[in-house]
PDB file of N, CA and C in Angstrom:
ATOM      1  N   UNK A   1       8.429   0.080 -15.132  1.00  0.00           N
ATOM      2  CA  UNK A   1       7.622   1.165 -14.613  1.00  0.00           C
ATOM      3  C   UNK A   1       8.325   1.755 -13.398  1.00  0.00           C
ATOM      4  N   UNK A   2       8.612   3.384 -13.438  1.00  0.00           N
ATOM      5  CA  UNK A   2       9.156   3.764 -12.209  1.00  0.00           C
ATOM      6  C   UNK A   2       8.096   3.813 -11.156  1.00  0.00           C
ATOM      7  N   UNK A   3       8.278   3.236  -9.625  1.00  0.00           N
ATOM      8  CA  UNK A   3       8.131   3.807  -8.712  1.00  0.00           C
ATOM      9  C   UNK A   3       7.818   4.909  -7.934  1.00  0.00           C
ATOM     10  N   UNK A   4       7.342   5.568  -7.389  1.00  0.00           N
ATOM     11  CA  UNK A   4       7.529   6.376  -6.500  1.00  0.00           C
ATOM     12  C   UNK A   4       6.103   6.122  -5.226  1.00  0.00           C
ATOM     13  N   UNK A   5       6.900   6.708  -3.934  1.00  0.00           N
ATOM     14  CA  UNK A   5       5.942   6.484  -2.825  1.00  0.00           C
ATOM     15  C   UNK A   5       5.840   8.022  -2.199  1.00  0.00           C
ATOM     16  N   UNK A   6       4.179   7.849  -2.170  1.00  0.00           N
ATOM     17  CA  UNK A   6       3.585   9.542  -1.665  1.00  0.00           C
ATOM     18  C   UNK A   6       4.384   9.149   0.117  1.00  0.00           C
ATOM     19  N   UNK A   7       4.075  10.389   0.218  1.00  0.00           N
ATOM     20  CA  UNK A   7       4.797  10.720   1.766  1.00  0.00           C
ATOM     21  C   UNK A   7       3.940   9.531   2.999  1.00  0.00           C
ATOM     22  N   UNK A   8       3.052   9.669   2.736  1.00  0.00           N
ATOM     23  CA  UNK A   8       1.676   9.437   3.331  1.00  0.00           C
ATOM     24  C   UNK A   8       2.368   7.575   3.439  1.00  0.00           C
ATOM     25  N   UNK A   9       2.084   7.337   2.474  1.00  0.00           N
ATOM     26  CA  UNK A   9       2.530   5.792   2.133  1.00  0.00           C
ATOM     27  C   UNK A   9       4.060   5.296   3.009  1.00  0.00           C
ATOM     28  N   UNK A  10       4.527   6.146   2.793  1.00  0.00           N
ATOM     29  CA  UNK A  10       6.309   5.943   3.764  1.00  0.00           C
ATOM     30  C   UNK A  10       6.254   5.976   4.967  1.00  0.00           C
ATOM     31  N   UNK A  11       5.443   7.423   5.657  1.00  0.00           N
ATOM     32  CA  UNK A  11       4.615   6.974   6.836  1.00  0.00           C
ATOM     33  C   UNK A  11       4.105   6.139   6.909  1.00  0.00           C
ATOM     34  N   UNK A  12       3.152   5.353   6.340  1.00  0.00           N
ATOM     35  CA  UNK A  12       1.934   4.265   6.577  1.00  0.00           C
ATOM     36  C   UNK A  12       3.133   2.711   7.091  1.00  0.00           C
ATOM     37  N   UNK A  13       3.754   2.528   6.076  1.00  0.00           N
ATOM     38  CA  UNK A  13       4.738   1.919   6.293  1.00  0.00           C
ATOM     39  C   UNK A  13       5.710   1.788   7.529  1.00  0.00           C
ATOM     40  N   UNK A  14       6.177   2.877   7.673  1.00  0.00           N
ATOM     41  CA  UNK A  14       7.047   3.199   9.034  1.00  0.00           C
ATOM     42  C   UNK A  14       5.612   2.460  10.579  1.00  0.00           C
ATOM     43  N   UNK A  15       4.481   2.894  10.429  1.00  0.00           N
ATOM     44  CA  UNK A  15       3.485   2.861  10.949  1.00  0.00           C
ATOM     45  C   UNK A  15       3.355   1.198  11.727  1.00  0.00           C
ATOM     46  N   UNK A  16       2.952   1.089  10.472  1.00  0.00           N
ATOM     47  CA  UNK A  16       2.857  -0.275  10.591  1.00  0.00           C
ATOM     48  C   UNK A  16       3.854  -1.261  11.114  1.00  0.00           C
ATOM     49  N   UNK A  17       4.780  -0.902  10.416  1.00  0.00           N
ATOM     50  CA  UNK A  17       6.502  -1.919  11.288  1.00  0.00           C
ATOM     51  C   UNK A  17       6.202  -1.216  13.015  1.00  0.00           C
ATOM     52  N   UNK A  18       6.318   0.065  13.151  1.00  0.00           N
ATOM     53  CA  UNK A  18       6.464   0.515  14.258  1.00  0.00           C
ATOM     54  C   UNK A  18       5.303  -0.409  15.645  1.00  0.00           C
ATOM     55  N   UNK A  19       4.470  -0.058  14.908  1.00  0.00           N
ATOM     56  CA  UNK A  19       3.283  -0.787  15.027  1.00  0.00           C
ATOM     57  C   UNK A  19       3.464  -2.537  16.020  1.00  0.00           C
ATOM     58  N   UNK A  20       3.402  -3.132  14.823  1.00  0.00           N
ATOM     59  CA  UNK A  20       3.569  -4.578  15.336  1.00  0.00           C
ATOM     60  C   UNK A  20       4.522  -4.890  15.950  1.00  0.00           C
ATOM     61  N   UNK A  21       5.902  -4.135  15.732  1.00  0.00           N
ATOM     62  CA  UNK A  21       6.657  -4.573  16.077  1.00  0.00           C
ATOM     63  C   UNK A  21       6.910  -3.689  18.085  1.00  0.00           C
ATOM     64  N   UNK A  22       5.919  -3.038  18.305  1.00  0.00           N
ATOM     65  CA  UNK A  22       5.335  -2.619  19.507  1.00  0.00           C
ATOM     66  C   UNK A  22       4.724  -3.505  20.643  1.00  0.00           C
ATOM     67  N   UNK A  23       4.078  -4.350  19.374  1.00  0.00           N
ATOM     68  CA  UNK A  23       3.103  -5.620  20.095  1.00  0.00           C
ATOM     69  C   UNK A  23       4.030  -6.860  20.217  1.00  0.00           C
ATOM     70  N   UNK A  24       5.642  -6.653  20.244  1.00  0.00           N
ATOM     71  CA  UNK A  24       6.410  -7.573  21.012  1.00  0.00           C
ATOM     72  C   UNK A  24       6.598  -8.631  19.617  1.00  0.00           C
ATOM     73  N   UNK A  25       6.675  -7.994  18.405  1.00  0.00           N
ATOM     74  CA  UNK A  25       6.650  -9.188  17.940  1.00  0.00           C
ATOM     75  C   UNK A  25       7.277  -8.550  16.216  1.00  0.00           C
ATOM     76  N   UNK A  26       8.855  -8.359  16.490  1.00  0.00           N
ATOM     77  CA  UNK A  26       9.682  -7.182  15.277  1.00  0.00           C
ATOM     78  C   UNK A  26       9.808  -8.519  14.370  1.00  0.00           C
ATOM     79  N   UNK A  27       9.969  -9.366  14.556  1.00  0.00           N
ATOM     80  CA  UNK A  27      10.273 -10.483  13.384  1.00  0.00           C
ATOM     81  C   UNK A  27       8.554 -10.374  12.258  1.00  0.00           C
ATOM     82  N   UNK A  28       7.803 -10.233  12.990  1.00  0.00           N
ATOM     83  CA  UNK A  28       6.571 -10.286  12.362  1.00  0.00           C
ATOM     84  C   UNK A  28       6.327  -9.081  11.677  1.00  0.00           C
ATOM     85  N   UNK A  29       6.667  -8.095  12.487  1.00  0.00           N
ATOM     86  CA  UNK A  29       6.956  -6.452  11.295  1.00  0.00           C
ATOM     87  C   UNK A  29       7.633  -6.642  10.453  1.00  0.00           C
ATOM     88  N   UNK A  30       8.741  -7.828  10.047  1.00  0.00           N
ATOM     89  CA  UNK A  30       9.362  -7.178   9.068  1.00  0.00           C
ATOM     90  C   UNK A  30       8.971  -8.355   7.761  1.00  0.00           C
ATOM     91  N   UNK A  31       8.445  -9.038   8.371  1.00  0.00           N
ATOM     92  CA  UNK A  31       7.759 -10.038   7.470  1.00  0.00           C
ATOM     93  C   UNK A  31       6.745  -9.082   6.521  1.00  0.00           C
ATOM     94  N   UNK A  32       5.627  -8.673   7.307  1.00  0.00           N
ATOM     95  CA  UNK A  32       4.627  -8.013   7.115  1.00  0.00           C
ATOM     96  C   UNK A  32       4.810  -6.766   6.322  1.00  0.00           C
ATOM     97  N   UNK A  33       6.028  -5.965   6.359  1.00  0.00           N
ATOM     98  CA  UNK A  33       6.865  -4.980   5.438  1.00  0.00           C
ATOM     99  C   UNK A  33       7.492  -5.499   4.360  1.00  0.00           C
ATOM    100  N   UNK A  34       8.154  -6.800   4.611  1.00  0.00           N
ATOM    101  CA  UNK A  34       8.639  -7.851   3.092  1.00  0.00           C
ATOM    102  C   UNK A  34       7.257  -8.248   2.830  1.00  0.00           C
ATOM    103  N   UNK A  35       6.181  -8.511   2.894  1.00  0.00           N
ATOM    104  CA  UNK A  35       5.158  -9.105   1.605  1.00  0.00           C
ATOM    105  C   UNK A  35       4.465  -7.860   1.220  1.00  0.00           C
ATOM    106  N   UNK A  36       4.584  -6.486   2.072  1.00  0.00           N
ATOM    107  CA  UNK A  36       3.435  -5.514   1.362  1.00  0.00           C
ATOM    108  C   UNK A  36       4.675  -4.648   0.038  1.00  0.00           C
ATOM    109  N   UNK A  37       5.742  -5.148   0.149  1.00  0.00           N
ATOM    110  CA  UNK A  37       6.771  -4.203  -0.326  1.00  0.00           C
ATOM    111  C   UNK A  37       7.101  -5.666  -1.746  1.00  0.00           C
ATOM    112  N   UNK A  38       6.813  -6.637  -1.617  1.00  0.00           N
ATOM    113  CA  UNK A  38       6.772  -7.854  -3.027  1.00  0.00           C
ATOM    114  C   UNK A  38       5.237  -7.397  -3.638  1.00  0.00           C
ATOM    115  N   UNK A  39       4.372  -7.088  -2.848  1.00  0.00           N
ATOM    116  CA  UNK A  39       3.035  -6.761  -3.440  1.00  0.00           C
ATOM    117  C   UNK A  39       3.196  -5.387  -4.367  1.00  0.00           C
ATOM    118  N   UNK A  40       3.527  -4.523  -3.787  1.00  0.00           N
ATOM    119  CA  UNK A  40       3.934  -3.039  -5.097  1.00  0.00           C
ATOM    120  C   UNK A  40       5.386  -3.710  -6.070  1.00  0.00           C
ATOM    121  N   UNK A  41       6.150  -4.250  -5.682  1.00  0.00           N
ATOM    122  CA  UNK A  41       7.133  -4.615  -7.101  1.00  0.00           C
ATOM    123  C   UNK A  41       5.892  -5.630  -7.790  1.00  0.00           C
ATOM    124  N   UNK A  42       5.212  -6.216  -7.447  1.00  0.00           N
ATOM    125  CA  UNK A  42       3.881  -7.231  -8.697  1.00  0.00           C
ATOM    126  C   UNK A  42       3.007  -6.201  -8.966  1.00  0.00           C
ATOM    127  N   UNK A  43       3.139  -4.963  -8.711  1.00  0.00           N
ATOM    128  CA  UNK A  43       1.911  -3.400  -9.471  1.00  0.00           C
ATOM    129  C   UNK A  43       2.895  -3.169 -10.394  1.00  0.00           C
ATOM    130  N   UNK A  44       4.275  -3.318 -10.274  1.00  0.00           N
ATOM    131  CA  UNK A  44       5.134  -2.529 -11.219  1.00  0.00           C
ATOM    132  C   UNK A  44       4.973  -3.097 -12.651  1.00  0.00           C
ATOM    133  N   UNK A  45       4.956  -5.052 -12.329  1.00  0.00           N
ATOM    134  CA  UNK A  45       5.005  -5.440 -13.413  1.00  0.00           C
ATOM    135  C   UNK A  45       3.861  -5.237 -14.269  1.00  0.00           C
ATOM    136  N   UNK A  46       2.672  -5.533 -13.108  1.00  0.00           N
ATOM    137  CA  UNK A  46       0.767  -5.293 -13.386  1.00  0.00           C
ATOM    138  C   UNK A  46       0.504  -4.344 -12.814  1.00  0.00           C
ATOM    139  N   UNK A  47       0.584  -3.418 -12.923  1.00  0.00           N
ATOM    140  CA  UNK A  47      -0.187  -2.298 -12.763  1.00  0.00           C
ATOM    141  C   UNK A  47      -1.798  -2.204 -12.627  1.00  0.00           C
ATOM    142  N   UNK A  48      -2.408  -2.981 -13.286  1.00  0.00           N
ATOM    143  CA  UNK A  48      -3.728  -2.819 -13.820  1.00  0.00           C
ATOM    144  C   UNK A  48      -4.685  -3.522 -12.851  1.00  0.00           C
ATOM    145  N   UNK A  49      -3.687  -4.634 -11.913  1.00  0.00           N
ATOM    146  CA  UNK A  49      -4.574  -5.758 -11.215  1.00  0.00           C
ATOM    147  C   UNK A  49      -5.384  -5.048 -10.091  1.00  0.00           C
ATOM    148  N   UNK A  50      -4.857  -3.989  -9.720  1.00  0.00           N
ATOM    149  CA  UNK A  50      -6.191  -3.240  -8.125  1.00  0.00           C
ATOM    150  C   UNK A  50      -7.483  -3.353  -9.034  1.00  0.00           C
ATOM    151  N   UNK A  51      -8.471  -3.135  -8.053  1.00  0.00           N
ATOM    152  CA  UNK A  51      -9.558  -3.124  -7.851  1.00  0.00           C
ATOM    153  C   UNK A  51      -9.613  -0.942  -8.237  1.00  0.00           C
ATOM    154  N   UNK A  52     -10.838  -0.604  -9.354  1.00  0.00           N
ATOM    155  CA  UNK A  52     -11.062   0.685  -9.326  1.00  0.00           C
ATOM    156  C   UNK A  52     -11.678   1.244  -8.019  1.00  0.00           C
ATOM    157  N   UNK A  53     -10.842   1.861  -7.251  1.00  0.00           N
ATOM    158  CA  UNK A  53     -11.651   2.704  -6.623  1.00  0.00           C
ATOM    159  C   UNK A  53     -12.497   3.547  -6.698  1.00  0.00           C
ATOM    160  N   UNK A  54     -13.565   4.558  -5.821  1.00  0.00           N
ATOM    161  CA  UNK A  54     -14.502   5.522  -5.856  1.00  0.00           C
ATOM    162  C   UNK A  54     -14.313   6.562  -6.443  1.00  0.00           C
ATOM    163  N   UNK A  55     -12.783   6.931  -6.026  1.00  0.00           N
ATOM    164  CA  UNK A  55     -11.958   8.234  -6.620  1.00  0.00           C
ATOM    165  C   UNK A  55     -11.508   7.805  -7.991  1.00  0.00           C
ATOM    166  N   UNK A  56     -12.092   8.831  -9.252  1.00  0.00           N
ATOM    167  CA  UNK A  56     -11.431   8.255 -10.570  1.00  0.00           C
ATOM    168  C   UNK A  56      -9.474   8.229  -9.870  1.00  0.00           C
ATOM    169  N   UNK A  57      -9.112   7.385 -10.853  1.00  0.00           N
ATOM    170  CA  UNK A  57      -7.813   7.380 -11.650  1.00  0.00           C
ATOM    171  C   UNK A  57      -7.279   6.704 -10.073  1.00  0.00           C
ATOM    172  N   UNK A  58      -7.448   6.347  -9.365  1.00  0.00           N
ATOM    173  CA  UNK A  58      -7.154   5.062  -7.791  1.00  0.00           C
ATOM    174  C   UNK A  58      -7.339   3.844  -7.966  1.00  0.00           C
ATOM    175  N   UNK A  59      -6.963   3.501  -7.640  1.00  0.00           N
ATOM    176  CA  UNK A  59      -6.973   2.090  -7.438  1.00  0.00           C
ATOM    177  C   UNK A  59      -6.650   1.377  -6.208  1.00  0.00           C
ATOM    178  N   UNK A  60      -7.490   0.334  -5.739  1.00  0.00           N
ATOM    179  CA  UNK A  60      -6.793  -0.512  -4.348  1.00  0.00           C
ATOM    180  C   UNK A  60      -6.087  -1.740  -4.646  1.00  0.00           C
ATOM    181  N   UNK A  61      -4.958  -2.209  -3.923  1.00  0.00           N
ATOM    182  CA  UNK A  61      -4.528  -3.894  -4.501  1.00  0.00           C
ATOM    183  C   UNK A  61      -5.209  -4.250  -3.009  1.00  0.00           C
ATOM    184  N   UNK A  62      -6.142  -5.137  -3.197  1.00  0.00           N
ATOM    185  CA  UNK A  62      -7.301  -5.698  -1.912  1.00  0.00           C
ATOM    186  C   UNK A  62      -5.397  -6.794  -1.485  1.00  0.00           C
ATOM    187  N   UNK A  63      -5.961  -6.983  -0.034  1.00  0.00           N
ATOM    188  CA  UNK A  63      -4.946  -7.859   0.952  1.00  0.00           C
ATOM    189  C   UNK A  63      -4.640  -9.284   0.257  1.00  0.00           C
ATOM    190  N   UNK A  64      -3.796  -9.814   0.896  1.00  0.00           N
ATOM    191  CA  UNK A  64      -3.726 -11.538   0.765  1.00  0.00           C
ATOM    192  C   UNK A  64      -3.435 -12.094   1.862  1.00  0.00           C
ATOM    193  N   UNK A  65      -2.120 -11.930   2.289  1.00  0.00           N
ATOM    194  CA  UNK A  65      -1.627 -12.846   3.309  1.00  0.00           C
ATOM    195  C   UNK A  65      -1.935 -11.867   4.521  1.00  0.00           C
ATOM    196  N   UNK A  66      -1.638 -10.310   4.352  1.00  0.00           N
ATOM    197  CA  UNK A  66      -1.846  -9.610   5.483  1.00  0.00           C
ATOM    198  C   UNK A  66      -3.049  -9.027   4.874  1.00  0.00           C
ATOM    199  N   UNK A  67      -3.504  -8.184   6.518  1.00  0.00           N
ATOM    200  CA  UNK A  67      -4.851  -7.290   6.047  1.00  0.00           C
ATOM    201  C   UNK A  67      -4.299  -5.937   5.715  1.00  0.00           C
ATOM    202  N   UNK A  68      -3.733  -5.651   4.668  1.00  0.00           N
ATOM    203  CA  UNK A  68      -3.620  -4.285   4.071  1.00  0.00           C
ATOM    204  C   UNK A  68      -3.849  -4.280   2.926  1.00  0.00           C
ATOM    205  N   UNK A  69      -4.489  -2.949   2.172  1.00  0.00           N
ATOM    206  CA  UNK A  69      -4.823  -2.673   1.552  1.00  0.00           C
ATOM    207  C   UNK A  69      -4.171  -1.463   0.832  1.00  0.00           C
ATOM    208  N   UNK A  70      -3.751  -1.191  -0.587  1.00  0.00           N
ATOM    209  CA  UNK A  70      -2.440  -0.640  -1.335  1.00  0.00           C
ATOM    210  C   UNK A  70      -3.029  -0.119  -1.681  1.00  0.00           C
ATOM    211  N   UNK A  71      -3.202   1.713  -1.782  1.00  0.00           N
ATOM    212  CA  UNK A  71      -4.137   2.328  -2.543  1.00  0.00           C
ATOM    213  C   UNK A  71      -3.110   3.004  -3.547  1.00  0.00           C
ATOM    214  N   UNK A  72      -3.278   2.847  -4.728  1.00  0.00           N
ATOM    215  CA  UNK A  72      -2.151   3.600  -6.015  1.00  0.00           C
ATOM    216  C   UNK A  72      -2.751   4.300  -7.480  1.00  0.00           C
ATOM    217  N   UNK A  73      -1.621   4.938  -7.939  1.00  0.00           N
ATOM    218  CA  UNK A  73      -2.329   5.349  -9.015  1.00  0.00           C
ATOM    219  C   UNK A  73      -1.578   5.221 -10.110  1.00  0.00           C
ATOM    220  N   UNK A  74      -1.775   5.320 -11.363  1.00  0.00           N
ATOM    221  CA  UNK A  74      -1.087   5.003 -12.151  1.00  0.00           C
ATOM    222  C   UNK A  74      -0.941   6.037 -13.620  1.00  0.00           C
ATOM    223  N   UNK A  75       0.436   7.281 -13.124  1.00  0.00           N
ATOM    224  CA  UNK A  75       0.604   8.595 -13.746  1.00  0.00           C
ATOM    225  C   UNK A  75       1.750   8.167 -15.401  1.00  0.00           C
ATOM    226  N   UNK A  76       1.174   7.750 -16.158  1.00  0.00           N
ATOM    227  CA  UNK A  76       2.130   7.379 -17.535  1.00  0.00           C
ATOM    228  C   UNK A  76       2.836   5.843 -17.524  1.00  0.00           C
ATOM    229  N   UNK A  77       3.985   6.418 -17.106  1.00  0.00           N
ATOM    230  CA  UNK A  77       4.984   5.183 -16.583  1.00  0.00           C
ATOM    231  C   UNK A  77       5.681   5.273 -15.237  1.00  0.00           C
ATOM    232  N   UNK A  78       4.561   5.883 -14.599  1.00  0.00           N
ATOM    233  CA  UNK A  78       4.911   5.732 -12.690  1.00  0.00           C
ATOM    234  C   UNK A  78       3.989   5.851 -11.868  1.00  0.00           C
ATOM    235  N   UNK A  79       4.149   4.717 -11.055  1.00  0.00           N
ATOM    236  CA  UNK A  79       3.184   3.885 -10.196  1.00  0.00           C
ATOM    237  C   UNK A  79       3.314   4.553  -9.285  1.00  0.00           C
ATOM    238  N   UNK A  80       2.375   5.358  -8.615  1.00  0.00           N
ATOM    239  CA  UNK A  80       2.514   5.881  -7.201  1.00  0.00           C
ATOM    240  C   UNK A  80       1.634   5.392  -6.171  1.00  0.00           C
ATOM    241  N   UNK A  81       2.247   4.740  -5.228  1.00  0.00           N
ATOM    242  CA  UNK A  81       1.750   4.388  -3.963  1.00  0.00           C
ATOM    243  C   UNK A  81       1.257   5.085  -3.203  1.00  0.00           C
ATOM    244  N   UNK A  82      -0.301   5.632  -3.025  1.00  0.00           N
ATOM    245  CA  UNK A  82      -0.676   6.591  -2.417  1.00  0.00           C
ATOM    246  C   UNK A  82      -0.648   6.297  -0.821  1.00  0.00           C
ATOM    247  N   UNK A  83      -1.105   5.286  -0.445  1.00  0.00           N
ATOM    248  CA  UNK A  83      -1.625   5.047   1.079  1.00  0.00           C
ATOM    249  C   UNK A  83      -1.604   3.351   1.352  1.00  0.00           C
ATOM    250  N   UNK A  84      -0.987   2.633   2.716  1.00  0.00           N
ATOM    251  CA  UNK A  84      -1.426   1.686   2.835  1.00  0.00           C
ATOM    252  C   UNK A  84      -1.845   1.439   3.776  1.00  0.00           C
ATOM    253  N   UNK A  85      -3.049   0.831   3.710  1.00  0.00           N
ATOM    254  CA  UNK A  85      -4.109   1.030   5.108  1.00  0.00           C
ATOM    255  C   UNK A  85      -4.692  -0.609   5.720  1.00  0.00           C
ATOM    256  N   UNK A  86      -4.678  -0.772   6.566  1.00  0.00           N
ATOM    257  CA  UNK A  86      -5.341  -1.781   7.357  1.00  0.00           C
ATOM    258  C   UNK A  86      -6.616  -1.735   7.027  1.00  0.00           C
ATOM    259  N   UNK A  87      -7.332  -3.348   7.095  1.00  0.00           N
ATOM    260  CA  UNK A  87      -8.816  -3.266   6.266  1.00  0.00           C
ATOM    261  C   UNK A  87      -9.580  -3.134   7.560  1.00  0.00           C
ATOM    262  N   UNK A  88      -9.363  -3.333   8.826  1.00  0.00           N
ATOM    263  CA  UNK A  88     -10.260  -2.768   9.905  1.00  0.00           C
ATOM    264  C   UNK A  88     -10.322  -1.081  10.129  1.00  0.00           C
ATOM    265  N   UNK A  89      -9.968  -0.427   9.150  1.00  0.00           N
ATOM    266  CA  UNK A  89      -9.812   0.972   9.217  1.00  0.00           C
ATOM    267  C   UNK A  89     -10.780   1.162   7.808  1.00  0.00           C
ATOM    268  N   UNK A  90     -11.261   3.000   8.112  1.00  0.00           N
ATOM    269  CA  UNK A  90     -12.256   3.145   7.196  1.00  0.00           C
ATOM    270  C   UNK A  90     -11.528   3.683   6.160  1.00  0.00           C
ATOM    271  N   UNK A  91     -12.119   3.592   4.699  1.00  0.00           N
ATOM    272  CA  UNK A  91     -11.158   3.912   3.486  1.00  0.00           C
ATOM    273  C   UNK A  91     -10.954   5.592   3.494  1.00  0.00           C
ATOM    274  N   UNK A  92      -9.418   6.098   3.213  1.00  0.00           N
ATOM    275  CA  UNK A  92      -8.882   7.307   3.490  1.00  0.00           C
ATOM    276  C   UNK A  92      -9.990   8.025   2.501  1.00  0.00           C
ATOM    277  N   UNK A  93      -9.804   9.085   3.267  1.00  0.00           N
ATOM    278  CA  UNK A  93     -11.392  10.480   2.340  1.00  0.00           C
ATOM    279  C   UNK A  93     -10.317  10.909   1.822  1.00  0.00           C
ATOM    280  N   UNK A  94      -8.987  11.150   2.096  1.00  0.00           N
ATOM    281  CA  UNK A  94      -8.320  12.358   1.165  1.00  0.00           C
ATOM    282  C   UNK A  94      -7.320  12.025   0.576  1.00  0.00           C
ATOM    283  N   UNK A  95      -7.520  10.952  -0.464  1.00  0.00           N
ATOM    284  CA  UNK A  95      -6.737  10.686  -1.429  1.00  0.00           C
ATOM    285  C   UNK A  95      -6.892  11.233  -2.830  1.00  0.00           C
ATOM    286  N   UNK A  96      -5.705  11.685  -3.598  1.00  0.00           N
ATOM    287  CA  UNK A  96      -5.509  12.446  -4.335  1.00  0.00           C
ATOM    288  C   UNK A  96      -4.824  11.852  -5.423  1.00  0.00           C
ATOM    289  N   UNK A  97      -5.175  12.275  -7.074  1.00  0.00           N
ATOM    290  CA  UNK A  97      -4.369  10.800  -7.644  1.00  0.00           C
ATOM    291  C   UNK A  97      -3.559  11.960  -8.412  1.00  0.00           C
TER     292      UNK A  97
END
């Protein structure tokens, strides 16, 4: 399954490393960027495992080890990573599949 990441998502990403690794602690950003970035290559293989979101044709992959949350969609044979969001944050209104 090809890949691709919405803009939004590359930001979210950049975000997040930028982020923690702010709070004095870059070894832990990049940890936290290696398990959310093994979590979308396991959508590629499963696609199907998120949770349906509110918005038809979305989907969330709920957290594990970190608190983020993978919002994607799934266009033929390409997985697009819409948004990845922290679960102390409220779910994005303007996602688009």
């Amino acid at each position: 399954m090809k890949l691709r990441y919405d803009a939004r998502a590359v930001q979210d990403l950049r975000d997040i490393r930028s982020y923690i690794a702010a709070q004095g602690a870059p070894d832990a950003a990049d940890r936290v960027r290696r398990h959310l970035r093994a979590r979308i290559d396991r959508l590629r293989q499963h696609p199907m495992i998120g949770t349906v979101a509110s918005i038809p044709d979305i989907r969330i992959l709920p957290p594990t080890r970190y608190p983020y949350r993978i919002y994607y969609t799934v266009r033929g044979d390409e997985l697009v990573i819409l948004h990845i969001r922290h679960t102390a944050r409220q779910a994005p209104g303007n996602l688009t599949a």
